[in-house]
Structure formats: structure tokens, C-alpha cells
PDB file of N, CA and C in Angstrom:
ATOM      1  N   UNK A   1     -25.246  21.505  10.085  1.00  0.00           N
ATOM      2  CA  UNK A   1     -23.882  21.997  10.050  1.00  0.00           C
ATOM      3  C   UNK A   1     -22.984  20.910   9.454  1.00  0.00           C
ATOM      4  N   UNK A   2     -22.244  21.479   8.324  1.00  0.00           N
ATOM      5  CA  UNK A   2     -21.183  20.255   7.809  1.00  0.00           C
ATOM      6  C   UNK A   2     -20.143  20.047   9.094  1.00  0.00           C
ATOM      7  N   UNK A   3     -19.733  18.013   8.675  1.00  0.00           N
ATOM      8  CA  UNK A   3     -18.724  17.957   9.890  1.00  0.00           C
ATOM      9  C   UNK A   3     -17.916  16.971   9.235  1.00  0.00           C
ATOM     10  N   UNK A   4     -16.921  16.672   9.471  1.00  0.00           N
ATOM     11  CA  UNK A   4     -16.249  15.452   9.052  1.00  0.00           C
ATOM     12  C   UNK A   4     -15.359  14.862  10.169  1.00  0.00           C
ATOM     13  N   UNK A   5     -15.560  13.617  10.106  1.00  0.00           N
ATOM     14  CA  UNK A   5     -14.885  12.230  10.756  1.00  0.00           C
ATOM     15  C   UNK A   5     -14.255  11.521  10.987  1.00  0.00           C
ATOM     16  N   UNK A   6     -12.998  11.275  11.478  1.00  0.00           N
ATOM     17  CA  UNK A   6     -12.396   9.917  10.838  1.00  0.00           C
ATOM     18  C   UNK A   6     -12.886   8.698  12.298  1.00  0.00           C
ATOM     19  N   UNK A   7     -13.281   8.126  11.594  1.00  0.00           N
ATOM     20  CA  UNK A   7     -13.456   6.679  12.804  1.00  0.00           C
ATOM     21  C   UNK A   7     -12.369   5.443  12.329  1.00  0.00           C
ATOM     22  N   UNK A   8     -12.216   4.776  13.437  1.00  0.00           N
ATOM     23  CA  UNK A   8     -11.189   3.487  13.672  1.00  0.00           C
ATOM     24  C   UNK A   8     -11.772   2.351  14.364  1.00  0.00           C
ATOM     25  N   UNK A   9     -12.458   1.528  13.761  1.00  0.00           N
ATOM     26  CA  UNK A   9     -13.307   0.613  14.018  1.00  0.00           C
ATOM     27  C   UNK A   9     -12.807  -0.607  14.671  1.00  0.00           C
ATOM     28  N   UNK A  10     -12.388  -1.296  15.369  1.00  0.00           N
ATOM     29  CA  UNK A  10     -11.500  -2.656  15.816  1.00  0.00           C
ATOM     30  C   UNK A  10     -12.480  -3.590  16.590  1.00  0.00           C
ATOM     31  N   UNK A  11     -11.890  -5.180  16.322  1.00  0.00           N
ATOM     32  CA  UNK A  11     -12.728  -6.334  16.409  1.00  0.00           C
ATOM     33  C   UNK A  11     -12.430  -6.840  15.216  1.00  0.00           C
ATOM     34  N   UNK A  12     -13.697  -7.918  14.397  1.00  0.00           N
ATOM     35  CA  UNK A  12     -13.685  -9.142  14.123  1.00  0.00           C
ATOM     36  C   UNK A  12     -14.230  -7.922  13.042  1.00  0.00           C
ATOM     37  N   UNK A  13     -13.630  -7.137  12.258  1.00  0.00           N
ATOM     38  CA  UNK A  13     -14.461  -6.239  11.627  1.00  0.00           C
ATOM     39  C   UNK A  13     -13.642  -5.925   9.674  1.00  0.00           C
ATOM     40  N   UNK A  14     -12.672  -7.203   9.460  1.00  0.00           N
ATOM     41  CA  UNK A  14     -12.400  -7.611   8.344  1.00  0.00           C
ATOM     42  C   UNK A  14     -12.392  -9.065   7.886  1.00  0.00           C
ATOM     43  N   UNK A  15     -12.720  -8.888   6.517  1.00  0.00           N
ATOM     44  CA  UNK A  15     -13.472 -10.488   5.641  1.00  0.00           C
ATOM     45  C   UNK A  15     -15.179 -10.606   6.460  1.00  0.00           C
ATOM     46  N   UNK A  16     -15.656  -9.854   6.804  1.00  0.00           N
ATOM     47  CA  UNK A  16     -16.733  -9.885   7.196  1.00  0.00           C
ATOM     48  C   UNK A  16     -18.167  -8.663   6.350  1.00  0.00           C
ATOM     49  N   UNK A  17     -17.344  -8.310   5.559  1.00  0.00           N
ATOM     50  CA  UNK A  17     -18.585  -7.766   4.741  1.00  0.00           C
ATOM     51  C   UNK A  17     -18.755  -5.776   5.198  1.00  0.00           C
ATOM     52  N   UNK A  18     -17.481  -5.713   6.210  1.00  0.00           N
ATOM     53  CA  UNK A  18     -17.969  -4.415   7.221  1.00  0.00           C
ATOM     54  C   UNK A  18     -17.769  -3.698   6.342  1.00  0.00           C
ATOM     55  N   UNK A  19     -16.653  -3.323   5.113  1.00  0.00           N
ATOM     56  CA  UNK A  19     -16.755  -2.003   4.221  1.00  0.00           C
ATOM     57  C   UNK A  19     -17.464  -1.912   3.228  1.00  0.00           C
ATOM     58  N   UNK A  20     -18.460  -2.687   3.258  1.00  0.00           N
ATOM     59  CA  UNK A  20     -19.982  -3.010   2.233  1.00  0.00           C
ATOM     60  C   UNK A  20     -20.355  -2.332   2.990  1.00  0.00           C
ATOM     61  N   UNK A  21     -20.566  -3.018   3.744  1.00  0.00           N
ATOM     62  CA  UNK A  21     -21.756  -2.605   5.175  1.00  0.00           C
ATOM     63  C   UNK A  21     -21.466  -1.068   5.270  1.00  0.00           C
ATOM     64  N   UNK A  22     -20.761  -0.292   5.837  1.00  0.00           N
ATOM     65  CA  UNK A  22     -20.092   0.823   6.498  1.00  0.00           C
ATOM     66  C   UNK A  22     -20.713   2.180   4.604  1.00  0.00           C
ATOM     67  N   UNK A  23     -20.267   0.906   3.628  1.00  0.00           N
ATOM     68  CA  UNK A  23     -20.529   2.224   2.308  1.00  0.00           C
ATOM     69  C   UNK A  23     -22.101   2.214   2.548  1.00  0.00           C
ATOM     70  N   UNK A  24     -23.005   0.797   2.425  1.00  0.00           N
ATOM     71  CA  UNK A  24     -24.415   1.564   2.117  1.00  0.00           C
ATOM     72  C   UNK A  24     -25.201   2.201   3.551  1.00  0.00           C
ATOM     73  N   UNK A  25     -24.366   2.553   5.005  1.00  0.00           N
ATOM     74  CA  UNK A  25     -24.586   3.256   5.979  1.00  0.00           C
ATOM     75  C   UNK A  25     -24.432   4.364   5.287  1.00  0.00           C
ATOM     76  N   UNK A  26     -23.496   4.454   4.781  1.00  0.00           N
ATOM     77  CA  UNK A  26     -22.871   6.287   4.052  1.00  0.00           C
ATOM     78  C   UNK A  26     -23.819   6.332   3.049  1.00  0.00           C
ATOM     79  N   UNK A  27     -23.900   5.883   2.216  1.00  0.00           N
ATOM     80  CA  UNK A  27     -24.837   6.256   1.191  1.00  0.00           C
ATOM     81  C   UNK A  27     -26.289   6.497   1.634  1.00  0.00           C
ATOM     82  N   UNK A  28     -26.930   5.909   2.890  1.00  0.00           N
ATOM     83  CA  UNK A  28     -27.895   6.233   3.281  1.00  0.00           C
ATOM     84  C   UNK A  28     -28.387   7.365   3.598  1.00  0.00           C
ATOM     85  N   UNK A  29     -27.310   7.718   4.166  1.00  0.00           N
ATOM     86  CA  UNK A  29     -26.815   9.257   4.948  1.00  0.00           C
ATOM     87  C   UNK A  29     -26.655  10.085   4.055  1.00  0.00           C
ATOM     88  N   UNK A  30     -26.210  10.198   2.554  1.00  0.00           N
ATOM     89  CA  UNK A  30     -25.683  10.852   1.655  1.00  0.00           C
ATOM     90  C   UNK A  30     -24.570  11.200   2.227  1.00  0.00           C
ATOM     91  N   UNK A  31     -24.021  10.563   2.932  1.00  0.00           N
ATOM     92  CA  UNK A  31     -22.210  10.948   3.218  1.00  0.00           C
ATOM     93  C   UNK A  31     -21.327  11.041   2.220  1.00  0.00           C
ATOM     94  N   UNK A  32     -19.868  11.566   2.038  1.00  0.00           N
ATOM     95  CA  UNK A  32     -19.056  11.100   1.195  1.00  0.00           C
ATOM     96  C   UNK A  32     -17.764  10.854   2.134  1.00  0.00           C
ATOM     97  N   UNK A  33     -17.305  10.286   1.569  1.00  0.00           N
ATOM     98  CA  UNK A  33     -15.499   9.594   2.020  1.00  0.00           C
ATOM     99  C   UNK A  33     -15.421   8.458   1.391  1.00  0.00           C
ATOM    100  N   UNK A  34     -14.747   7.593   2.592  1.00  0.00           N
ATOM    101  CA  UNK A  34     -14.095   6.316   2.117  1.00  0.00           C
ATOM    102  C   UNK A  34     -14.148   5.619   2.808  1.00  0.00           C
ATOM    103  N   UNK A  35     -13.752   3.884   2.980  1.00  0.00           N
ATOM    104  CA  UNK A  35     -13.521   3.266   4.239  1.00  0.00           C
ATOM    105  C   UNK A  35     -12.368   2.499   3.318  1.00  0.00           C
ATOM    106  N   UNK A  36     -11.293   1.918   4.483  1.00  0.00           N
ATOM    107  CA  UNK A  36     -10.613   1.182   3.781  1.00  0.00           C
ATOM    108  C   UNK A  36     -10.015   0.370   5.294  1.00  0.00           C
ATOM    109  N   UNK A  37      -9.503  -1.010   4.503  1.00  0.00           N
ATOM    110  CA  UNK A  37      -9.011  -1.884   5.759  1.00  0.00           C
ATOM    111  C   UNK A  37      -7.707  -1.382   6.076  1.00  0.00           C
ATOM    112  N   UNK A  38      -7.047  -1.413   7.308  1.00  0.00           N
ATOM    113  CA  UNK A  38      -5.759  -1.393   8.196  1.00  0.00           C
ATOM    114  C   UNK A  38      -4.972  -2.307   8.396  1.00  0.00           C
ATOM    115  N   UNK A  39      -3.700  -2.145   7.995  1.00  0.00           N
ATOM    116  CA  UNK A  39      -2.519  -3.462   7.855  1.00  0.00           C
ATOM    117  C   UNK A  39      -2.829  -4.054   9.693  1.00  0.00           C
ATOM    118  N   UNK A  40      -3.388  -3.441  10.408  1.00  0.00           N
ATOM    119  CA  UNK A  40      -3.133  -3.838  12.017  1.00  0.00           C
ATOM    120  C   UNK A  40      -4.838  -4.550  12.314  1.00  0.00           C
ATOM    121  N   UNK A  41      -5.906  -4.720  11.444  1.00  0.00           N
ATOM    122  CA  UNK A  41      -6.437  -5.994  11.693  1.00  0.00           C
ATOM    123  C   UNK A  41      -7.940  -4.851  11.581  1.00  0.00           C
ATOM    124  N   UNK A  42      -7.822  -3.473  12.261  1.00  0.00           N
ATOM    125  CA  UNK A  42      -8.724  -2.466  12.039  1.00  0.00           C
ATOM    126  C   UNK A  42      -9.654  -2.070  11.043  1.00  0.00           C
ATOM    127  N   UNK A  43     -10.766  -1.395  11.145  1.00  0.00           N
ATOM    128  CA  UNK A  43     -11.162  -0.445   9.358  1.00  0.00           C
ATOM    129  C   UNK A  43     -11.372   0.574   9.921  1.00  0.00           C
ATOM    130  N   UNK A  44     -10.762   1.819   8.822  1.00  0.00           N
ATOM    131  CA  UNK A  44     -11.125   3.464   9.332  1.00  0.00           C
ATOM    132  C   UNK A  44     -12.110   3.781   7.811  1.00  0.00           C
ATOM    133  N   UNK A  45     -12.714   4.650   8.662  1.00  0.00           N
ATOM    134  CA  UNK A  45     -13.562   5.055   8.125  1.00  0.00           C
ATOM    135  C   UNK A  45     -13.356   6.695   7.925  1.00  0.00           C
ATOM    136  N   UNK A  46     -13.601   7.812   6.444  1.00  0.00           N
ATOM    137  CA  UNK A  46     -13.697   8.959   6.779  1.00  0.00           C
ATOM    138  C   UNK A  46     -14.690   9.297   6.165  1.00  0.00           C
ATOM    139  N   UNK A  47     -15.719  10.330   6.633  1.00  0.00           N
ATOM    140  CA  UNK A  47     -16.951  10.380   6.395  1.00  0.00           C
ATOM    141  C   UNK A  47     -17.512  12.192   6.495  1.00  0.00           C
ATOM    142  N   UNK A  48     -18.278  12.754   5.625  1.00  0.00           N
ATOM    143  CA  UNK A  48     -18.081  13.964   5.658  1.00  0.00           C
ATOM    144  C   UNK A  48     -19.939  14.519   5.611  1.00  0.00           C
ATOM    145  N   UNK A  49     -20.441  15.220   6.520  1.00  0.00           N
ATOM    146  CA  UNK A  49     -21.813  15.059   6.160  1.00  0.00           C
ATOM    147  C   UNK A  49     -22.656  15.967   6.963  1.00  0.00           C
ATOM    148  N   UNK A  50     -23.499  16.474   7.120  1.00  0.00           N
ATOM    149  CA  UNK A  50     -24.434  16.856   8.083  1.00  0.00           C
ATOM    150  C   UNK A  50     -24.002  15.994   9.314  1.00  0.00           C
ATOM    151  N   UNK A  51     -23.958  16.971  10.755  1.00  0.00           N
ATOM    152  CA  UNK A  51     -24.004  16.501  11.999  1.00  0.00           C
ATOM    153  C   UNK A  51     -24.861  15.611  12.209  1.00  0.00           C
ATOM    154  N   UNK A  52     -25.789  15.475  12.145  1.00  0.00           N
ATOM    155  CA  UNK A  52     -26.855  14.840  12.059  1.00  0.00           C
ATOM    156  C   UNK A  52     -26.752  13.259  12.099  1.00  0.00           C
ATOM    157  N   UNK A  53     -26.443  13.639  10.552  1.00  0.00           N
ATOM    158  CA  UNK A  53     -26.344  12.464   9.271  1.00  0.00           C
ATOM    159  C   UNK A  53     -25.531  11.474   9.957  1.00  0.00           C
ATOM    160  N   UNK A  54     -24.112  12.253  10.402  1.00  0.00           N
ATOM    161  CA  UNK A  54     -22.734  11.388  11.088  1.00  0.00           C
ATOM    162  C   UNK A  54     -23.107  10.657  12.432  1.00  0.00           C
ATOM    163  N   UNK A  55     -23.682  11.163  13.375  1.00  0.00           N
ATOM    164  CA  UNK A  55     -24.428  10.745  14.308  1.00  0.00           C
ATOM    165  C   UNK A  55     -24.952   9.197  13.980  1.00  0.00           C
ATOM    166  N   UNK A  56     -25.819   9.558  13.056  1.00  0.00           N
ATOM    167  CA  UNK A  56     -26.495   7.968  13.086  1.00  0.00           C
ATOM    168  C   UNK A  56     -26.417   7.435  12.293  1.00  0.00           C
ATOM    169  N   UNK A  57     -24.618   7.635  11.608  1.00  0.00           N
ATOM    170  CA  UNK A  57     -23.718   6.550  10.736  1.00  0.00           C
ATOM    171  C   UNK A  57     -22.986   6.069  12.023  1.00  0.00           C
ATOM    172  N   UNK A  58     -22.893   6.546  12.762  1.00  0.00           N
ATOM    173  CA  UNK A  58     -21.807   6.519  13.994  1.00  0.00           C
ATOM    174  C   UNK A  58     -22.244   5.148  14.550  1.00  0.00           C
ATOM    175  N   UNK A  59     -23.652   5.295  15.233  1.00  0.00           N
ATOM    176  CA  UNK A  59     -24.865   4.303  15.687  1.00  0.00           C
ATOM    177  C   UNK A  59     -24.395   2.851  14.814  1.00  0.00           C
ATOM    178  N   UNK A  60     -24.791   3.086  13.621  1.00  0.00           N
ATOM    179  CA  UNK A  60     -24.735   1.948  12.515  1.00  0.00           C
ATOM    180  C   UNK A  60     -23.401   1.210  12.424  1.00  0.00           C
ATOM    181  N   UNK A  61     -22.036   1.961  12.656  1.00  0.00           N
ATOM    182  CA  UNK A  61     -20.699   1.413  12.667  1.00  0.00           C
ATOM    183  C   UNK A  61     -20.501   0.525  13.829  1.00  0.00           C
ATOM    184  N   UNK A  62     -21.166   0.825  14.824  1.00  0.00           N
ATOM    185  CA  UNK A  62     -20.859  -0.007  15.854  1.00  0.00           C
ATOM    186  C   UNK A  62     -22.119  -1.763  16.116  1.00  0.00           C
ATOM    187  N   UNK A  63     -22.694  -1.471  15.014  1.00  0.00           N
ATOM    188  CA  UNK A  63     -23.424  -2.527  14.833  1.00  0.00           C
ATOM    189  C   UNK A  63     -22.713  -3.777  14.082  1.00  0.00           C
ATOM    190  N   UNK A  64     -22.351  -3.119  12.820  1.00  0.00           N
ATOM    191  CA  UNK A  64     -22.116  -3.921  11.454  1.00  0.00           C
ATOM    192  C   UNK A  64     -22.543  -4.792  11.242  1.00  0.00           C
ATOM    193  N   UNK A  65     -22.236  -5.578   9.962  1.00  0.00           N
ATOM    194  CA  UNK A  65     -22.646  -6.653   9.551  1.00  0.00           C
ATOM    195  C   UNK A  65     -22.942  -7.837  10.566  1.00  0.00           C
ATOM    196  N   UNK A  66     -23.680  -8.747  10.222  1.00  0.00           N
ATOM    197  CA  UNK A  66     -24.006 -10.032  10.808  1.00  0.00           C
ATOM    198  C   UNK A  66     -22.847 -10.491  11.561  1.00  0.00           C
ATOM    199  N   UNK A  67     -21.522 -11.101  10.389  1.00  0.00           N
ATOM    200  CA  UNK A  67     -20.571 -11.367  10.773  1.00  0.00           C
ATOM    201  C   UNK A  67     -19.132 -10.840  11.689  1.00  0.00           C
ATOM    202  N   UNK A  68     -20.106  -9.390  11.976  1.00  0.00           N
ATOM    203  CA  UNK A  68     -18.786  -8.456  12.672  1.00  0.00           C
ATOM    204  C   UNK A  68     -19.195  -8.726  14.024  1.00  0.00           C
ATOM    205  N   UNK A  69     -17.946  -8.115  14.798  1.00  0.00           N
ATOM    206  CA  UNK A  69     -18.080  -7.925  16.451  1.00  0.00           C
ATOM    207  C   UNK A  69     -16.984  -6.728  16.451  1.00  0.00           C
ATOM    208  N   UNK A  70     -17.828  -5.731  16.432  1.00  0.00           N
ATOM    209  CA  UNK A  70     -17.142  -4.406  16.425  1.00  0.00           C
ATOM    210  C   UNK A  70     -17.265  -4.231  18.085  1.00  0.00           C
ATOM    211  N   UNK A  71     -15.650  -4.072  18.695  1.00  0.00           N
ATOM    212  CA  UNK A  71     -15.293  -4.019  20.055  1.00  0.00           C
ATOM    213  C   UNK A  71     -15.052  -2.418  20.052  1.00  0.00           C
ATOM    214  N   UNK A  72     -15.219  -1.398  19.354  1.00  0.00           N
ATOM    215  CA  UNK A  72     -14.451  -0.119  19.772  1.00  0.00           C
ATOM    216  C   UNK A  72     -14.679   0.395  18.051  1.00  0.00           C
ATOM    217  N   UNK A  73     -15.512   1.846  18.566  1.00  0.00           N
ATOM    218  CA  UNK A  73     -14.933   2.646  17.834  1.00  0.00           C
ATOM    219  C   UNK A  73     -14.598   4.096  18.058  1.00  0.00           C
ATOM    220  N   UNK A  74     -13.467   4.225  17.832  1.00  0.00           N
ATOM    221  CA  UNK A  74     -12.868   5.792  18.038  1.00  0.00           C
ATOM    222  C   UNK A  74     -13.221   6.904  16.801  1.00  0.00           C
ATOM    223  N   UNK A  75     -13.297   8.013  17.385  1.00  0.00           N
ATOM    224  CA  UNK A  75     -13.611   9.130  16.569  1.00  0.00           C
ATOM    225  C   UNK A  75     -12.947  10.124  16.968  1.00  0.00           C
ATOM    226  N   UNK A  76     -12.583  11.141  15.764  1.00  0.00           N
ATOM    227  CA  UNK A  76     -11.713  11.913  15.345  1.00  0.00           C
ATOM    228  C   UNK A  76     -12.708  13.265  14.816  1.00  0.00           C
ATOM    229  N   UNK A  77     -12.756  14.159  15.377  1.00  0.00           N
ATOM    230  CA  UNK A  77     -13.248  15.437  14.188  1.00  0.00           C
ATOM    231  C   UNK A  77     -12.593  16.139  13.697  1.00  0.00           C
ATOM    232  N   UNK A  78     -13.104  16.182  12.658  1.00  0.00           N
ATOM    233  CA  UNK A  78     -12.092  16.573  11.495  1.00  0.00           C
ATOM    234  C   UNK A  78     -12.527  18.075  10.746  1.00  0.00           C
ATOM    235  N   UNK A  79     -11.937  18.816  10.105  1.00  0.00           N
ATOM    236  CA  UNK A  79     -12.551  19.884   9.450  1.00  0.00           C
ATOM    237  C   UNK A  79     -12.712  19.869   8.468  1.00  0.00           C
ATOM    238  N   UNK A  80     -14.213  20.205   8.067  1.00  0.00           N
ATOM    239  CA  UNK A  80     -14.779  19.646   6.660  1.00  0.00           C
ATOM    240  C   UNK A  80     -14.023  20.503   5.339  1.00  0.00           C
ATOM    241  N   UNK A  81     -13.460  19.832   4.422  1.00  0.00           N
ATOM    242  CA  UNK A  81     -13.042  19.721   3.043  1.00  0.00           C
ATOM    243  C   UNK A  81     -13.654  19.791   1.989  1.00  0.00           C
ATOM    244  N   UNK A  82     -13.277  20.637   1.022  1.00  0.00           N
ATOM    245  CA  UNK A  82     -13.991  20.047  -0.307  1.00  0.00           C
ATOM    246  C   UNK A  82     -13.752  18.796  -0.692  1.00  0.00           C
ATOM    247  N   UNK A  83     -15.109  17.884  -0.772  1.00  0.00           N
ATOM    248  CA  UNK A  83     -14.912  16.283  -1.264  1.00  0.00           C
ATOM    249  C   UNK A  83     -15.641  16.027  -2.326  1.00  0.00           C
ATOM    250  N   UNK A  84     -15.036  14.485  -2.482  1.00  0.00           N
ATOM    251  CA  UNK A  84     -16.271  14.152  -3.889  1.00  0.00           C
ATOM    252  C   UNK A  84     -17.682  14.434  -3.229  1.00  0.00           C
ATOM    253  N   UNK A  85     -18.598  13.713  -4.937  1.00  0.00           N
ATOM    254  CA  UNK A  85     -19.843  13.571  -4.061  1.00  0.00           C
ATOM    255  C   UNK A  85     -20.159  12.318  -3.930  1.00  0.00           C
ATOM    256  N   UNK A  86     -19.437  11.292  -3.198  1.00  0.00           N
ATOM    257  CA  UNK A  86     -19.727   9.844  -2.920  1.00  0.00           C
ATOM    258  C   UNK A  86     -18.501   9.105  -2.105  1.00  0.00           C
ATOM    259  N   UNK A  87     -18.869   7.742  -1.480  1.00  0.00           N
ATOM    260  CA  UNK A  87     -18.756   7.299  -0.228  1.00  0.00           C
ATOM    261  C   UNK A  87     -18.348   5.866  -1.325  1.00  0.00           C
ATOM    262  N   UNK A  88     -16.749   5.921  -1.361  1.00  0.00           N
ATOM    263  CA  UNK A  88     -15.592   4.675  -1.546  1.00  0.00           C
ATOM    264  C   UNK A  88     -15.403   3.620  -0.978  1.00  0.00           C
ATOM    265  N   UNK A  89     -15.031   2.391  -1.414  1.00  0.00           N
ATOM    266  CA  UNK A  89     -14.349   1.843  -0.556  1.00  0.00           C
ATOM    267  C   UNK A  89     -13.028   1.900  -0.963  1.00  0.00           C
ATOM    268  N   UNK A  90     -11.874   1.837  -0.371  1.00  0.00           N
ATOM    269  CA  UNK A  90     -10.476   1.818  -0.852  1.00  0.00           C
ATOM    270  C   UNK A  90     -10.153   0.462  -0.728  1.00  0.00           C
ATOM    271  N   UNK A  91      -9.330  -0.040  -2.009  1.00  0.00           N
ATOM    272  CA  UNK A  91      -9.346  -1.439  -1.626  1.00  0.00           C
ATOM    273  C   UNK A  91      -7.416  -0.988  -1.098  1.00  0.00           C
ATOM    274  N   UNK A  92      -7.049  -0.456  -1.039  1.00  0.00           N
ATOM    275  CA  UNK A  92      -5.652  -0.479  -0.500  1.00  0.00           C
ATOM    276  C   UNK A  92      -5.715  -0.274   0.971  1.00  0.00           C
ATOM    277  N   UNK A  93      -4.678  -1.096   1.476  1.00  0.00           N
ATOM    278  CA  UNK A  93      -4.641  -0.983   3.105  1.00  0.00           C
ATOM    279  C   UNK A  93      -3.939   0.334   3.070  1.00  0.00           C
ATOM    280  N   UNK A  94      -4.346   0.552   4.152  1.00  0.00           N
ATOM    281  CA  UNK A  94      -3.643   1.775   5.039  1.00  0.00           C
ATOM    282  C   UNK A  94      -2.599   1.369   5.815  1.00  0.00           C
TER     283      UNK A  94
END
């Protein structure tokens, strides 16, 4: 079943490699969206994909990179959209 996401990731989870990290989770998944960093220290993530798929991108966000310490992540369901077919990073803050 298609689903879409928005997650809000917080911790030690920018200059640490996490919206690398967070795209080749999505691309693994064949997800599409975006991730982009938050003027308030955060990264959100929106992600559009098989239930499934989102599930155990979900798993993977709360890991991240080496250098992260992801304290919290919140989730949002969202109603799936026509999207691209690929998984961004935005380099503009939110």
C-alpha cells in the first residue's frame, strides 16, 4: 500500500553526514522525497513509498551515520501524492 511521511529527526544529526546517510536509506527502499536541514538544529525528512519500504527507512533514521546521535524521531502520515521518481537532498534550510 502507498504511504507517505514526514519525519523530524533531532540530536547531533547535522554536519554529520545524516542527509547522505538518510538519501542512500531512501534509495535503498526505492523511496522518493527529500531530506533537508532545519534552521532549529533538526533534519526532516519526506518520504513516499510502500508501507513496508517506510517501515524499515524508519528503523535506519534512527540509527544514522557514525557521527550522529539521533535522540527522537517524530512521524507524521501523510497522504500519498503524485511525486518524482527519486529521493533529494535539499540543500535549503527549512
Amino acid at each position: 500500500m502507498l504511504a507517505a511521511r514526514r519525519y523530524l529527526i533531532s540530536g547531533l544529526v547535522q554536519n554529520v553526514g545524516y542527509r547522505f546517510f538518510t538519501k542512500q536509506a531512501a534509495m535503498a527502499e526505492g523511496l522518493t522525497g527529500f531530506v533537508r536541514n532545519l534552521r532549529d538544529g533538526r533534519v526532516e525528512a519526506l518520504a513516499q513509498g510502500e508501507t513496508e519500504k517506510l517501515d524499515r527507512f524508519e528503523r535506519a533514521l534512527y540509527l544514522g551515520p557514525a557521527g550522529a546521535r539521533v535522540m527522537e524521531v517524530g512521524v507524521e502520515d501523510l497522504a500519498p501524492k503524485e511525486s518524482g521518481s527519486c529521493f533529494d537532498i535539499d540543500i535549503t534550510y527549512g
